[in-house]
Protein backbone atom coordinates (compact mmCIF):
# COMPACT_ATOMS: atom_id res chain seq x y z
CA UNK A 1 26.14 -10.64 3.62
CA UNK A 2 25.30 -14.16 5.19
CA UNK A 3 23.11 -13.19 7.29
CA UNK A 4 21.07 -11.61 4.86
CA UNK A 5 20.91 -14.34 2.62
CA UNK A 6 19.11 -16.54 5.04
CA UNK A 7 16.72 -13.93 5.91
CA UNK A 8 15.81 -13.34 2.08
CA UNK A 9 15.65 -17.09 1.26
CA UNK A 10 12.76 -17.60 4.46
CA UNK A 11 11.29 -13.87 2.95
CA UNK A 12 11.15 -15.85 -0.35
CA UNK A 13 9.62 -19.27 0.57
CA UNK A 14 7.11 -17.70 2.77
CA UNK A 15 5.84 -14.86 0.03
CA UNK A 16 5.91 -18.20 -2.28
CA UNK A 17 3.50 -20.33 0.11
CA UNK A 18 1.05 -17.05 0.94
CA UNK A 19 1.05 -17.05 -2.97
CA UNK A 20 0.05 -20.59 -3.54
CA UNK A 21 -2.84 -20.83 -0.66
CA UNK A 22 -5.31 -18.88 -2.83
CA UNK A 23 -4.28 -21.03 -5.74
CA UNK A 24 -4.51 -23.98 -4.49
CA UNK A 25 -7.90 -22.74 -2.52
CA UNK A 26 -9.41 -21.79 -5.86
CA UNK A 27 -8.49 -25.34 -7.45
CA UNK A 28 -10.47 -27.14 -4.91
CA UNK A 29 -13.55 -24.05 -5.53
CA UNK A 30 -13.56 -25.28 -9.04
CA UNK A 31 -13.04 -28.82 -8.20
CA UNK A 32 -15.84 -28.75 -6.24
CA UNK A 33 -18.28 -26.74 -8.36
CA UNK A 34 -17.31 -29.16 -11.70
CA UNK A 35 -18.37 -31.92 -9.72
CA UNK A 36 -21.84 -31.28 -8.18
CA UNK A 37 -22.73 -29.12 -11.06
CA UNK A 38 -24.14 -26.48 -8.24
CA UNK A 39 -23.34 -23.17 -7.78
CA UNK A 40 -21.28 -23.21 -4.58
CA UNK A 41 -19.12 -20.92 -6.22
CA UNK A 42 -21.16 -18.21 -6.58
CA UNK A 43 -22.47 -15.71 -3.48
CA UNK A 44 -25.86 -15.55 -2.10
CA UNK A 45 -28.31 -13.55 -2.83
CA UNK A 46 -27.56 -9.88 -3.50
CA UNK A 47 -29.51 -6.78 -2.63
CA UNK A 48 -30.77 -4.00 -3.97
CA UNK A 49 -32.85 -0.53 -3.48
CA UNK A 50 -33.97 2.37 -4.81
CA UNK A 51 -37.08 4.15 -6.78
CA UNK A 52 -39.08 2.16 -9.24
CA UNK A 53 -37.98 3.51 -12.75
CA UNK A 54 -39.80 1.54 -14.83
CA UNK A 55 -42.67 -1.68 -15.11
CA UNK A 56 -43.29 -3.98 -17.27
CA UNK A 57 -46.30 -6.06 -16.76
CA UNK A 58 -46.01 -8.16 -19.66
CA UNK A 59 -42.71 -9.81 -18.57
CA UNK A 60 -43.25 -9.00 -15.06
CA UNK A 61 -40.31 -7.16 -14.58
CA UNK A 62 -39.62 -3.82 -13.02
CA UNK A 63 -36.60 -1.18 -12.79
CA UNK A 64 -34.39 -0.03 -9.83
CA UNK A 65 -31.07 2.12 -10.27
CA UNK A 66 -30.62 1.05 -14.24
CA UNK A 67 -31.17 -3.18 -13.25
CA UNK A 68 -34.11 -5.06 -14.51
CA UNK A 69 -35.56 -7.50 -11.83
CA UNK A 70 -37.84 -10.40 -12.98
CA UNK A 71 -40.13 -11.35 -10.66
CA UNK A 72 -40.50 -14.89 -10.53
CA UNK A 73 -43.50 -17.56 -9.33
CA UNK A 74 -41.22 -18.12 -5.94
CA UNK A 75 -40.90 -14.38 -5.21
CA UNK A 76 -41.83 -13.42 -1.82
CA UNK A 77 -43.43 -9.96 -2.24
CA UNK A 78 -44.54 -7.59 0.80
CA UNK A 79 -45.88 -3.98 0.89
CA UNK A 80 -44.61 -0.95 3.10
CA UNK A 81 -46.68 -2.42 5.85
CA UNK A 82 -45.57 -5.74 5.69
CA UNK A 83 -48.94 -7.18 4.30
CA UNK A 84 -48.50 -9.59 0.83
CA UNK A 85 -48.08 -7.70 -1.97
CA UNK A 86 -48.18 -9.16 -5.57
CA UNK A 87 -46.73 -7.61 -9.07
CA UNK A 88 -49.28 -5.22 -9.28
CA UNK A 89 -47.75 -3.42 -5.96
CA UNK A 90 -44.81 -2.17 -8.66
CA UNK A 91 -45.17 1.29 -8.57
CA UNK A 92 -42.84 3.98 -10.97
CA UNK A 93 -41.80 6.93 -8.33
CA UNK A 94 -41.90 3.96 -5.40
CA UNK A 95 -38.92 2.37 -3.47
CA UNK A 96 -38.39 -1.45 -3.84
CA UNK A 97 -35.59 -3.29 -2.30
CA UNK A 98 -35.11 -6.88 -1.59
CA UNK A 99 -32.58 -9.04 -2.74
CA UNK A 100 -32.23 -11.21 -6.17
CA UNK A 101 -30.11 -14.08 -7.63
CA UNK A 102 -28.25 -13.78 -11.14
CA UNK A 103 -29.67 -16.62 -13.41
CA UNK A 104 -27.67 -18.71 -15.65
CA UNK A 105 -29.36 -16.65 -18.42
CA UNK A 106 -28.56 -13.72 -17.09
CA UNK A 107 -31.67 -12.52 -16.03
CA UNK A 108 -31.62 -10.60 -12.35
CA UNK A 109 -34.33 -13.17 -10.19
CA UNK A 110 -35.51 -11.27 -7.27
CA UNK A 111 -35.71 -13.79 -4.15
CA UNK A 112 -37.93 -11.27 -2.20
CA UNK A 113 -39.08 -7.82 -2.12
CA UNK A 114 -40.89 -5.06 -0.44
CA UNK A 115 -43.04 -2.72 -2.69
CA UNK A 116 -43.39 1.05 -1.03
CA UNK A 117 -41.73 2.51 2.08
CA UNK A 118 -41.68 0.27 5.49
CA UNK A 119 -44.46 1.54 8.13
CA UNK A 120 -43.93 2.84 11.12
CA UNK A 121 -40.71 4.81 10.67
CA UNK A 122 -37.49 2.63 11.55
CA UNK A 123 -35.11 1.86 14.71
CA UNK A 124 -33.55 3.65 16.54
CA UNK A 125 -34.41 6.21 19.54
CA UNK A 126 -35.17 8.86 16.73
CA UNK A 127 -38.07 6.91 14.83
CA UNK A 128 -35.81 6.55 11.85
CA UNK A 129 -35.16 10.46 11.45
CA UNK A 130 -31.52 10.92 10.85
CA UNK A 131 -30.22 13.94 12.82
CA UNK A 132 -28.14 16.78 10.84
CA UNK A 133 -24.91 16.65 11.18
CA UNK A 134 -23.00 20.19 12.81
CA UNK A 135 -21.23 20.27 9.85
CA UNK A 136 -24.55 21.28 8.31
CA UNK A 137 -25.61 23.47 11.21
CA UNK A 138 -22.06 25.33 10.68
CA UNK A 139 -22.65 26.05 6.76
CA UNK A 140 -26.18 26.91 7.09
CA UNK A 141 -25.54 29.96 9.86
């Protein structure tokens, strides 16, 4: 029984100091935040893609997988081919993805995005065209 004991008091004091890192890592993250009023807490930017679903002109907003994405005066918009797009490039039926920021009102800022599919097909030594898998090849014969 003693030389358990010692063994569960070190098991103890070591689950106890793994506990308070995170704690005492989140303090400082608050701390920190409180005190330069910035958002240093939060992530950067996320993304997002997927079909158009809907546009709104008016508040210059558009529609991808059930988010609304305001497009803002420091948006940096591009087309398929890379060329400068602007809001009008907002196509229903179209792929859009680029990445946005969550505003303090809530709104979904998009940082940049690309209107239409990219030109050119993509990398790779297949031109972007993703090969079937056997799996398919075995339930299709």
């Amino acid at each position: 029984m003693r030389t358990s004991c010692p063994k569960f008091v070190a098991l103890a004091v070591a689950t106890a100091a793994i506990l308070a890192i995170p704690a005492a890592m989140g303090a400082e993250t608050t701390t920190t935040t409180n005190s330069t009023g910035s958002s240093a807490a939060q992530p950067g930017p996320e993304r997002f893609y997927g079909p158009i679903s809907k546009v709104d002109a008016a508040k210059h907003t558009f529609t991808v997988n059930e988010q609304t994405f305001t497009v803002t005066g420091e948006t940096q918009m591009t087309t398929g081919d890379g060329q400068k797009a602007s809001f009008t490039n907002a196509v229903v039926g179209e792929p859009a993805r680029g990445t946005y920021t969550k505003s303090k009102d809530g709104s979904l800022d998009v940082t940049k995005v690309r209107f239409g599919k990219k030109a050119g097909g993509g990398k790779g030594k297949n031109g972007g065209k993703k090969k079937e898998s056997s799996a398919t090849e075995s339930s299709s014969q």
